[in-house]
Protein backbone atom coordinates (compact mmCIF):
# COMPACT_ATOMS: atom_id res chain seq x y z
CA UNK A 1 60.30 55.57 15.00
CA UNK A 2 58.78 51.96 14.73
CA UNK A 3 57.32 51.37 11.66
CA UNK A 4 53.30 50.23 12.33
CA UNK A 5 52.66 46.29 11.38
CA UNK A 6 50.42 46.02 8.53
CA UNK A 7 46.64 44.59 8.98
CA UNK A 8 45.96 40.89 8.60
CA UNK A 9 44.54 39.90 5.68
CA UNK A 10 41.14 38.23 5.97
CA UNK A 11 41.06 34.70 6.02
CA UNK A 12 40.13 33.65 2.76
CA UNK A 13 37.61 30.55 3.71
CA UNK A 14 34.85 30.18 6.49
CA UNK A 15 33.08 27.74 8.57
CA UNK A 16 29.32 27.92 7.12
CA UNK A 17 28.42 26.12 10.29
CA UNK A 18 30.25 28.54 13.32
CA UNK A 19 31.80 30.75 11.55
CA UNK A 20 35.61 29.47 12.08
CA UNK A 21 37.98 30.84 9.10
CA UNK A 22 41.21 29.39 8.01
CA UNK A 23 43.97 30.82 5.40
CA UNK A 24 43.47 27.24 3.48
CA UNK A 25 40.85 25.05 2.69
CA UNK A 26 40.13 21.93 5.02
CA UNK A 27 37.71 19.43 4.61
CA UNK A 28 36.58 19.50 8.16
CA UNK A 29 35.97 22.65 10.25
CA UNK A 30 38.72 22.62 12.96
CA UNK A 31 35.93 24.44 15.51
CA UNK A 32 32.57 22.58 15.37
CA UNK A 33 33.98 19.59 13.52
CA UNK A 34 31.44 19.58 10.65
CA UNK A 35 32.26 17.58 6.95
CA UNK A 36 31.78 19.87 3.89
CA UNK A 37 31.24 23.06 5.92
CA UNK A 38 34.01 25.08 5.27
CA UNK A 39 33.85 27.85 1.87
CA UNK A 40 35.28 30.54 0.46
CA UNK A 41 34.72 33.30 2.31
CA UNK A 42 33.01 36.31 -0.12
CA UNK A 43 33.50 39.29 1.99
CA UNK A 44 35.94 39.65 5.54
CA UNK A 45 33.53 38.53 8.35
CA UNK A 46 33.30 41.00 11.42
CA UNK A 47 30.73 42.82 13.73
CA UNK A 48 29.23 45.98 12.00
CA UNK A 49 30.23 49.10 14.16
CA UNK A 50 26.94 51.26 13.11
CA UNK A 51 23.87 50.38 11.73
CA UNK A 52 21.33 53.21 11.22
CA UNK A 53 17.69 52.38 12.54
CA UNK A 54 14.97 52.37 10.14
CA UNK A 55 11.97 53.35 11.67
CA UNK A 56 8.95 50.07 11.45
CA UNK A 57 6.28 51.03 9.35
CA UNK A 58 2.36 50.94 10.93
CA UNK A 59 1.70 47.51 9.94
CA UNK A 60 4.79 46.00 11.59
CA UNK A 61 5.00 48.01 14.50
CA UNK A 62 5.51 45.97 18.03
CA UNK A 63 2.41 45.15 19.65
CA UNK A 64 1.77 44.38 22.81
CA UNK A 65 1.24 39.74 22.81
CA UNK A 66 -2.23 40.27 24.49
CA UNK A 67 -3.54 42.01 21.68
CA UNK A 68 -1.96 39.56 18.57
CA UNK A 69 -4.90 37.71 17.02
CA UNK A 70 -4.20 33.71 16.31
CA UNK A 71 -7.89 33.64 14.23
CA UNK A 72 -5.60 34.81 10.88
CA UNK A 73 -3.73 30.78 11.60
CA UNK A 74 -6.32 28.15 11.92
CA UNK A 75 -4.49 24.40 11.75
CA UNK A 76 -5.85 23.25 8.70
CA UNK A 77 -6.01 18.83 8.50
CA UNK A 78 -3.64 17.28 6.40
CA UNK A 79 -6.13 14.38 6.04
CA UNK A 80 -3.82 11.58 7.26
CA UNK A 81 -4.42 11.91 11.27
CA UNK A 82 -1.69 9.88 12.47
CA UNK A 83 0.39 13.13 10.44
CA UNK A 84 -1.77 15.43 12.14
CA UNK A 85 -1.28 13.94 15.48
CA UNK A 86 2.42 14.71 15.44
CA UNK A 87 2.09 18.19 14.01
CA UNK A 88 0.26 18.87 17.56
CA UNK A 89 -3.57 18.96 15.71
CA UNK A 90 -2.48 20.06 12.07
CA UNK A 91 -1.04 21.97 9.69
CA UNK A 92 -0.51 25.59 10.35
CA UNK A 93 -0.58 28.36 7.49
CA UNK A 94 2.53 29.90 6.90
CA UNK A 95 4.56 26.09 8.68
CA UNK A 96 7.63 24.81 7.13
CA UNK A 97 7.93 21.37 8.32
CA UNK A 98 11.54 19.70 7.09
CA UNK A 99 10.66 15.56 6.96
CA UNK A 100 13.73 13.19 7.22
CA UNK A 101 14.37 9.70 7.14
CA UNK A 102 16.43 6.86 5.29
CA UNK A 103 16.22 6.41 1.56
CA UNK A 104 13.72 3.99 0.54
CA UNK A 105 11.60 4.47 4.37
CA UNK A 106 8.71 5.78 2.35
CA UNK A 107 8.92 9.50 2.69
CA UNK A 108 7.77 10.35 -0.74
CA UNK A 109 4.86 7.86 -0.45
CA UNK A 110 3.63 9.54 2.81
CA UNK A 111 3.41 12.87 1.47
CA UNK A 112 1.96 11.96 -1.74
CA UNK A 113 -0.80 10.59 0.42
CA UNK A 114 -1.07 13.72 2.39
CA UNK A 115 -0.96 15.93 -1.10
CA UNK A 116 -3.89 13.86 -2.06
CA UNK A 117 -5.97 13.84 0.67
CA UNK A 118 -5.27 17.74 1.08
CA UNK A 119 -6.69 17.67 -2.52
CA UNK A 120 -9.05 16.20 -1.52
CA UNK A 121 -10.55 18.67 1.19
CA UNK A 122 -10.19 21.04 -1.52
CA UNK A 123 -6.87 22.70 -1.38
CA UNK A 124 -4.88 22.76 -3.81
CA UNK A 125 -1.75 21.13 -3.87
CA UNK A 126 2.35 21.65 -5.86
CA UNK A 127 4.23 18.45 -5.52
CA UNK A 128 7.87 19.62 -6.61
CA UNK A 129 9.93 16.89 -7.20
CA UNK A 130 13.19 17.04 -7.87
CA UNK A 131 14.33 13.37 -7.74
CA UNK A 132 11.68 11.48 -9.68
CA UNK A 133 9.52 12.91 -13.19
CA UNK A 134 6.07 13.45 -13.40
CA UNK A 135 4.90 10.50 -15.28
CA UNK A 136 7.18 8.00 -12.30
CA UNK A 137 5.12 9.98 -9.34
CA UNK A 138 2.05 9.72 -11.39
CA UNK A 139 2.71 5.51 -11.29
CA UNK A 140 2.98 5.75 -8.03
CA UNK A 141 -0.22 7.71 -7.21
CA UNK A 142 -1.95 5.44 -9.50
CA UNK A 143 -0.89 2.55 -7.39
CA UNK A 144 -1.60 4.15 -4.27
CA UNK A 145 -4.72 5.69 -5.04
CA UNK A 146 -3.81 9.60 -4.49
CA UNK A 147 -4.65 10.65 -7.99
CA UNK A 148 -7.10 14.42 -7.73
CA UNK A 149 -7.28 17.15 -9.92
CA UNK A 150 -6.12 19.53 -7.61
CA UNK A 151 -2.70 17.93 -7.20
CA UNK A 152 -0.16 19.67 -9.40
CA UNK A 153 3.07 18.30 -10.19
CA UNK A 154 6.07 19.76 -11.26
CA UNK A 155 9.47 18.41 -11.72
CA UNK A 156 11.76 21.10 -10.78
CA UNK A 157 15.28 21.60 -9.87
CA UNK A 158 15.79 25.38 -10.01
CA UNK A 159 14.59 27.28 -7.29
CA UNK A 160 13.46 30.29 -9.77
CA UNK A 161 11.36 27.69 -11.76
CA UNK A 162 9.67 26.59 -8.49
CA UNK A 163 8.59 30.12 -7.07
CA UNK A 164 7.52 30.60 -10.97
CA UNK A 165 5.26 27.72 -10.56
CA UNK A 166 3.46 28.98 -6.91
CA UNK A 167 2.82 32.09 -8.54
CA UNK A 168 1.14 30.36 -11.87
CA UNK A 169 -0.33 27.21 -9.93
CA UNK A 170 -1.54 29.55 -6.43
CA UNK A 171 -1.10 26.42 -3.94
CA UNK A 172 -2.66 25.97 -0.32
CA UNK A 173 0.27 23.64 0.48
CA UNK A 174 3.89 23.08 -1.44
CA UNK A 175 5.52 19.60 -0.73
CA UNK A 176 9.30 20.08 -2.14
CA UNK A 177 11.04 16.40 -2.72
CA UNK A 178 13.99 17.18 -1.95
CA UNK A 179 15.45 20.26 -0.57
CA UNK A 180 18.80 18.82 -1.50
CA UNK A 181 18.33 18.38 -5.20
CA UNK A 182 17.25 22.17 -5.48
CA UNK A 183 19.94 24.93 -6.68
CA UNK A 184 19.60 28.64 -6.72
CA UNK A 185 21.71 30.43 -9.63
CA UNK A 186 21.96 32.96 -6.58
CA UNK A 187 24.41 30.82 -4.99
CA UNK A 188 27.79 28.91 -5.98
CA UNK A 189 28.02 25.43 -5.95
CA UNK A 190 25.85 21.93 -6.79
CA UNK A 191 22.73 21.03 -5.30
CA UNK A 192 23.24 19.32 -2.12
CA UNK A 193 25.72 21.83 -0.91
CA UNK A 194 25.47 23.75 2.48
CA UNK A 195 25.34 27.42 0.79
CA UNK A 196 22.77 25.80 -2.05
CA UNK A 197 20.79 24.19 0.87
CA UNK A 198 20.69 26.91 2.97
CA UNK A 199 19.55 29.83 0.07
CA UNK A 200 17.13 27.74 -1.28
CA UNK A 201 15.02 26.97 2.45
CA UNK A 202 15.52 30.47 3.05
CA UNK A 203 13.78 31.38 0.33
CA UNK A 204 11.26 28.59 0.27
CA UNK A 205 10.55 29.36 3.77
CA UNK A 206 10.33 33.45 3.03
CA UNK A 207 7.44 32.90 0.91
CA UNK A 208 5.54 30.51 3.06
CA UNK A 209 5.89 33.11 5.67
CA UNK A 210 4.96 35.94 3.27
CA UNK A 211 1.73 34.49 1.82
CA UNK A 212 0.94 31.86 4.17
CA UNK A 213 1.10 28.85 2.18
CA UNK A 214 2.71 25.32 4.32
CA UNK A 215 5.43 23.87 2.78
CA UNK A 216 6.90 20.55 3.67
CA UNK A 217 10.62 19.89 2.75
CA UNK A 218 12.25 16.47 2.18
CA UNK A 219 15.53 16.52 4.21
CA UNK A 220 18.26 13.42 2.97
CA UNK A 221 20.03 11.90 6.14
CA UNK A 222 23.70 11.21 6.55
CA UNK A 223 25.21 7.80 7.49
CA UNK A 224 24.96 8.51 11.26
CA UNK A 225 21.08 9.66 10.72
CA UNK A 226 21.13 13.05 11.39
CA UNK A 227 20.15 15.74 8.83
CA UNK A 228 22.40 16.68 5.85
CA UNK A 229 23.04 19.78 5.17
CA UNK A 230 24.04 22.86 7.34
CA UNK A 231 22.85 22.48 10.94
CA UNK A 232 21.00 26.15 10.44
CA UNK A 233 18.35 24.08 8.01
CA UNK A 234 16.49 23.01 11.36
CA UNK A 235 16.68 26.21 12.65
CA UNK A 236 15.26 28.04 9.65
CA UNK A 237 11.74 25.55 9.93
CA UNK A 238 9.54 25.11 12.58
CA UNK A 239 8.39 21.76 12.59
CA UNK A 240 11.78 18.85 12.22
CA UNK A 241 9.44 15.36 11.94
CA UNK A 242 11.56 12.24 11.28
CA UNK A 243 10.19 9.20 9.32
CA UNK A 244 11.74 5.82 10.76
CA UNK A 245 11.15 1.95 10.27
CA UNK A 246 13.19 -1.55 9.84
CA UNK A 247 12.66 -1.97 5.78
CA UNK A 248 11.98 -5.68 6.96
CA UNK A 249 9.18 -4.65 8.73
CA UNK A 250 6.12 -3.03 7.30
CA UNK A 251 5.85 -0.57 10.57
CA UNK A 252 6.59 2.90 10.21
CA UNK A 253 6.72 5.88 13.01
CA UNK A 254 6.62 9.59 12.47
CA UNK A 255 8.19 11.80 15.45
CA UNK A 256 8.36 15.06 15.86
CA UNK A 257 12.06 16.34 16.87
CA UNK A 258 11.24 19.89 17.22
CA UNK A 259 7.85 21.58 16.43
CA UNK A 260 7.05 25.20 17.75
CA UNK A 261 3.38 24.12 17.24
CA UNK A 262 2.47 21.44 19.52
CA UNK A 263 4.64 18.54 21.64
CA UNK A 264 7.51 17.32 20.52
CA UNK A 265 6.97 14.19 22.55
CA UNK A 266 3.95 12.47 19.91
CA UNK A 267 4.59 9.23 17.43
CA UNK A 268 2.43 8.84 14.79
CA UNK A 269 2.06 4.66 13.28
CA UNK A 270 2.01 3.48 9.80
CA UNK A 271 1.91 0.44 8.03
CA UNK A 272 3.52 0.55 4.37
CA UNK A 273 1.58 -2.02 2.17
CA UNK A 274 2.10 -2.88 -1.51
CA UNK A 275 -1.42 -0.07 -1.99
CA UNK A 276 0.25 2.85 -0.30
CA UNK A 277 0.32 3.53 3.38
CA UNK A 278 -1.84 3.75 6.00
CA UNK A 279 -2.46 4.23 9.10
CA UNK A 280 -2.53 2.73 12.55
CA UNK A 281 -4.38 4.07 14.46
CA UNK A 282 -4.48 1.44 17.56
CA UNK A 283 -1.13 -0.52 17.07
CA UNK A 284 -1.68 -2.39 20.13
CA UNK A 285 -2.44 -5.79 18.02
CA UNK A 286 1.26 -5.46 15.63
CA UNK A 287 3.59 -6.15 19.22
CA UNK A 288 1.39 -8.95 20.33
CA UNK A 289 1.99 -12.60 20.19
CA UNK A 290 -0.84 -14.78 19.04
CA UNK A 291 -2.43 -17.89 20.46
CA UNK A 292 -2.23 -19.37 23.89
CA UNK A 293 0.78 -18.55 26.11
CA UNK A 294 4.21 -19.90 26.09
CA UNK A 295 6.79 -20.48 28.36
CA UNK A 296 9.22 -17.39 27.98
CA UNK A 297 6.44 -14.60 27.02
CA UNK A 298 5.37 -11.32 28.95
CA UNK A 299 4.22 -7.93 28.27
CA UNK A 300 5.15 -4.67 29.09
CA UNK A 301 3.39 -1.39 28.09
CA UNK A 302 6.15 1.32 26.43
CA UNK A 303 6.13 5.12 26.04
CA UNK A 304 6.08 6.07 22.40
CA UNK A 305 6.01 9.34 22.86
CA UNK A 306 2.53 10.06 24.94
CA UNK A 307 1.63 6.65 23.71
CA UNK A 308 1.34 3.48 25.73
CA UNK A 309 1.68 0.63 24.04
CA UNK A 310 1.82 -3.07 25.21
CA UNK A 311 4.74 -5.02 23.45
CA UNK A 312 5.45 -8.91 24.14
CA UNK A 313 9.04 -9.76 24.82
CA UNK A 314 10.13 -13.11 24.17
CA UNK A 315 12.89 -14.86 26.01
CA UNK A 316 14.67 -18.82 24.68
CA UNK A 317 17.30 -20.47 26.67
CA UNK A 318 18.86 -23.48 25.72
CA UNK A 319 21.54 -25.94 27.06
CA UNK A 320 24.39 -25.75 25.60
CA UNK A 321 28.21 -27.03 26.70
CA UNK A 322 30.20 -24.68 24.95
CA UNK A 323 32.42 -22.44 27.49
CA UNK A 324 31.01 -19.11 26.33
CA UNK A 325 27.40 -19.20 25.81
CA UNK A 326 25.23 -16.74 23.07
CA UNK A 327 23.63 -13.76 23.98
CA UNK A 328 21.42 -12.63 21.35
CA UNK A 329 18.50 -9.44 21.49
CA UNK A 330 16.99 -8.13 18.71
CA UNK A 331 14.93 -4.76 19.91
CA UNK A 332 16.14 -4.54 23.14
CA UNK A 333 19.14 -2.87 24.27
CA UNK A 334 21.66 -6.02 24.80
CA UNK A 335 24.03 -4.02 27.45
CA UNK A 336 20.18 -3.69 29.73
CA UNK A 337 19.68 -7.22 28.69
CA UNK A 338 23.32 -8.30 30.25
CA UNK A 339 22.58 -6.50 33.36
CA UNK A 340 19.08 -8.39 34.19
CA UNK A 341 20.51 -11.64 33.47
CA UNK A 342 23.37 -11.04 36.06
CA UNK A 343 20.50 -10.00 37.96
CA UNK A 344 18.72 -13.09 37.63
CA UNK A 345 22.01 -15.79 38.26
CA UNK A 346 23.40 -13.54 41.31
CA UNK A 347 20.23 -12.46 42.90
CA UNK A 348 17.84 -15.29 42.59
CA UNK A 349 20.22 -18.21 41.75
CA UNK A 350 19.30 -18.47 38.35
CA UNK A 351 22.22 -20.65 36.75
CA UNK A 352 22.24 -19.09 33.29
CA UNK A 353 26.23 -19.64 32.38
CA UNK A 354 25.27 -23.02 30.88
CA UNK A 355 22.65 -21.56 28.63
CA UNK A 356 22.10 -19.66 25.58
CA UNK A 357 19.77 -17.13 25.94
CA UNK A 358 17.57 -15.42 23.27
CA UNK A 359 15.90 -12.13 23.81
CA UNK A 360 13.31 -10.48 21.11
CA UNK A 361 9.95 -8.34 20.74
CA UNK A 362 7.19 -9.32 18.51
CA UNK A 363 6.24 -6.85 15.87
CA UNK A 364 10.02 -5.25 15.14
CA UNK A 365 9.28 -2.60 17.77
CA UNK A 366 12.52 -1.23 19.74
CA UNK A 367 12.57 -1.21 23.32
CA UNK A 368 15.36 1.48 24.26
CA UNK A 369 13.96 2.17 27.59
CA UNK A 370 14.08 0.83 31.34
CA UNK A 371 10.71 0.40 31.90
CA UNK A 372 11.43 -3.39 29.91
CA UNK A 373 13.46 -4.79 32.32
CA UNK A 374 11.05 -6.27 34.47
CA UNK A 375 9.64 -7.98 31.89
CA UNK A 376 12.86 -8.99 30.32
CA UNK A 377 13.71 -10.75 33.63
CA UNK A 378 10.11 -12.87 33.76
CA UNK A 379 10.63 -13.92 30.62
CA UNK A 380 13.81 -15.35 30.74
CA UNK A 381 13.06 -16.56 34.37
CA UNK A 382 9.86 -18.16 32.86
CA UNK A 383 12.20 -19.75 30.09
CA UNK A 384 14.17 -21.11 31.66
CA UNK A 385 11.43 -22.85 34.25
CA UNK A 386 9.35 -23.86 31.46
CA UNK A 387 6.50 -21.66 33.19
CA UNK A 388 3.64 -20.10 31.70
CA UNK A 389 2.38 -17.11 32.86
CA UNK A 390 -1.61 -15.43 32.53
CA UNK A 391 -1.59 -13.24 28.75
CA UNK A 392 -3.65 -10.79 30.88
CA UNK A 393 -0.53 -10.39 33.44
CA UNK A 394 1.53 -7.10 32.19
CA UNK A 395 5.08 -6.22 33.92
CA UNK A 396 6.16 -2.57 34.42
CA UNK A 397 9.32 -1.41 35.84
CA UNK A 398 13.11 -0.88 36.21
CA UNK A 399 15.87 -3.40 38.12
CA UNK A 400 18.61 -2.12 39.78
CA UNK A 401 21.56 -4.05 40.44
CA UNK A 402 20.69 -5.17 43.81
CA UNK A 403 17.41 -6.74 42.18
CA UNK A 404 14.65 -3.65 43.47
CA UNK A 405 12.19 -2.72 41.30
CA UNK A 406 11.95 0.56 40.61
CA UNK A 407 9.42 3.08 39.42
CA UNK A 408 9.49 4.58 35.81
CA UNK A 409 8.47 7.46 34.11
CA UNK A 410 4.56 7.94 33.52
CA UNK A 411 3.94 4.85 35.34
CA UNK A 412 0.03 5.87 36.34
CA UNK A 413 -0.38 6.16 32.81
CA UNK A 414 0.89 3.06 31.63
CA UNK A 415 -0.67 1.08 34.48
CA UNK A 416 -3.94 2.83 33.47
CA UNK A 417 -3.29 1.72 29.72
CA UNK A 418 -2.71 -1.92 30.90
CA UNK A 419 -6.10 -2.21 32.69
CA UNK A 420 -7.93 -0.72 29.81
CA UNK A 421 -6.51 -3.03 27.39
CA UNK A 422 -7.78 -5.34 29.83
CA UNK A 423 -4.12 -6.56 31.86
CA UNK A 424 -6.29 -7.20 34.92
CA UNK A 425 -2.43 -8.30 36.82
CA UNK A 426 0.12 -5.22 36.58
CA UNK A 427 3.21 -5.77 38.20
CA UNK A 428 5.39 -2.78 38.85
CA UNK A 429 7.38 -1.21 41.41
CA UNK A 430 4.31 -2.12 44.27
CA UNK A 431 6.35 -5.35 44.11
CA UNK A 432 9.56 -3.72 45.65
CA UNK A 433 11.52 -6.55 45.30
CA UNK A 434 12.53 -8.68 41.84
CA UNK A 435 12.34 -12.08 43.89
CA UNK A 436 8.03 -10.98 45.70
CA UNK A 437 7.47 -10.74 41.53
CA UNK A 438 8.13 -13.72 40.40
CA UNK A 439 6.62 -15.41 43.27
CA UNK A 440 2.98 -13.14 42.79
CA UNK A 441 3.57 -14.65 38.90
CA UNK A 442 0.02 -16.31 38.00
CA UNK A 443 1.80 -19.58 37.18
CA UNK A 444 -0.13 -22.21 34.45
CA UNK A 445 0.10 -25.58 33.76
CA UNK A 446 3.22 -26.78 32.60
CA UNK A 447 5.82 -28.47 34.93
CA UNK A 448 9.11 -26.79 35.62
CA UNK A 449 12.53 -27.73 35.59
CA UNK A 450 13.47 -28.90 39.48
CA UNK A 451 17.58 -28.42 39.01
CA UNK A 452 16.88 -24.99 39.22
CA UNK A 453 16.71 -23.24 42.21
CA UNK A 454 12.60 -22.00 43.18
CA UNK A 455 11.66 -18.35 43.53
């Protein structure tokens, strides 16, 4: 008789992140690829066979979704409304909204003007930090001007400290800076680490759900810009809003990557100052050039999120006799910005291999999108004619590689933008062709280079 093999032994670590086990520890999880993810495993992972059903008391018993009442959730303002705008109208009760973005972007700085002006309205705010003391946040709400009574602070590592203060303090919002520098004696390992991370927003986000108090986490980012942390963080919140900006620019944007609230397709401007932040509420001015109009100049309108906006793209090229002459963008995609030039030199004779050509937007926006290409191509056809074109003319549309111009994405909108901005010329795909464009170009003043072929 053949004697029965004996049962595997549980793999002794686990993938926090999918759930793939191994007999050793790795650094990387050999299933989803993740850094860091992979643990000691407490207890052999496995389906449960039976699970006895527990009858729902009255009070949680299914309803039918005609009958639930939204009057318990009103959004309540944060007080900053370029905030509010991306949160889809506000901040509901019961939210947790996980804010991310590079160090040094001004994270802390936009929240401590949103604690304030919640003060302000009369709730009452906990600012947990766990990265800076009281008395540095209270410098910096001096200098910004967010100083209220209602505004508690509390500089707190320990999750059991933090729920202590809620249930002392009795907040209508909790702002915890960060969720990474928080530990729970519930759970092994430092602060920062994907079982520490994930106990302590579970049980941040419990009670917000439980007693219906907001709470806005601080999320650190990894080197790639993506969240640290387990990937189940930004499933455990509802709102994932990402705080972005060029630290040598003073422009700052707010988007919304996932919000069960409202769109996830709004942008919300700042401008960090040496008082604070603030808001910008009609950015239109910060991507405009100023003065009278130059050779090598046109505007477009972008989509930032359900925002148009007109930008001004600049365009330089100079002689030069070197074989291989410079390309160089800033804020435009250079690989788009290669293709329109080839446009230019094959389809409308454009000699460009004898020139160094500059491409750039005013303002530090980034252009990512195809809609810029049309204007990218005026520009540089404009520079290198020494032409002028009308500061009222605004180019919209895409170029394929045969030179046609093509329509975009929310074009009516963007047209309808241009006009009330007062564009009273808007060039888009009407034009068909790359070539009836530049001709239909509302030309001014200086005189253009005659080696170069017309269009």
């Amino acid at each position: 008789m053949a004697s029965r093999r004996p049962a595997a032994a549980p793999a002794p670590y686990r993938c926090t992140e999918c759930g793939w086990t191994t007999l050793k520890w790795v650094g990387r999880c050999g299933e989803c690829q993740s850094w860091g993810t992979v643990v000691e495993a407490a207890e052999q992972t496995g389906i449960v066979r039976s699970i006895t059903p527990v009858a729902p008391g009255a009070a949680r018993a299914a309803r039918r979704i005609t009958e639930i009442d939204t009057q318990d959730a009103p959004r309540r303002t944060s007080g900053v409304g370029e905030f509010d705008r991306v949160l889809g109208g506000g901040i509901v009760p019961g939210a947790a909204i996980l804010l991310s973005g590079e160090p040094g972007v001004g994270k802390s700085t936009l929240l401590l003007e949103v604690a304030a002006q919640s003060a302000r309205a009369g709730r009452r705010v906990l600012y947990a930090s766990g990265e800076e003391s009281a008395a540095q946040v209270r410098l910096r709400a001096e200098r910004t001007g967010a100083l209220h009574d209602e505004l508690f602070l509390a500089a707190e590592t320990d999750l059991a400290t933090i729920l202590g203060h809620i249930d002392q303090v009795e907040p209508g919002l909790l702002i915890v800076d960060s969720v990474q520098t928080v530990s729970s004696a519930h759970s092994d390992g430092a602060a920062g680490q994907p079982a520490q991370v994930r106990e302590v927003a579970s049980a941040l986000i419990r009670v917000a759900k439980e007693r219906g108090l907001p709470v806005i986490l601080v999320g650190h980012v990894t080197k790639d810009g993506s969240i640290a942390g387990p990937r189940i963080l930004e499933h455990l919140v509802d709102v994932v809003c990402h705080f972005e900006g060029d630290r040598q620019t003073s422009l700052r944007f707010v988007r919304a990557l996932k919000n069960r609230f409202g769109p996830t397709d709004e942008v919300g401007c700042f401008d960090m100052t040496g008082t604070g932040i603030a808001e910008v509420a009609d950015p239109s001015a910060l991507f405009l050039g100023h003065g009278e109009p130059e050779p090598g100049t046109c505007v477009t309108i972008a989509m930032e999120g359900r925002r148009a906006l007109p930008v001004e793209i600049q365009a330089l090229a100079v002689r030069q006799t070197a074989p291989n002459p410079r390309r160089i963008v800033n804020g435009v995609d250079s690989s788009r910005v290669a293709m329109v030039l080839a446009v230019l030199e094959s389809r409308m004779g454009l000699t460009l291999s004898d020139r160094d050509v500059y491409v750039s937007t005013v303002g530090g926006v980034r252009l990512v999108e195809p809609a810029a290409d049309l204007a990218i191509a005026i520009a540089v056809a404009n520079a290198v004619k020494n032409r002028k074109v009308s500061k009222r003319l605004a180019a919209i549309g895409e170029l394929t590689l045969t030179g046609e111009i093509r329509n975009v994405t929310q074009a009516a909108q963007r047209a309808s933008e241009a006009k009330r901005l007062g564009y009273h010329t808007v060039l888009d795909a009407s034009s068909r062709k790359l070539a009836q464009a530049l001709n239909e170009l509302q030309v001014r003043g200086l005189p253009r280079d005659d080696s170069e072929p017309g269009f």
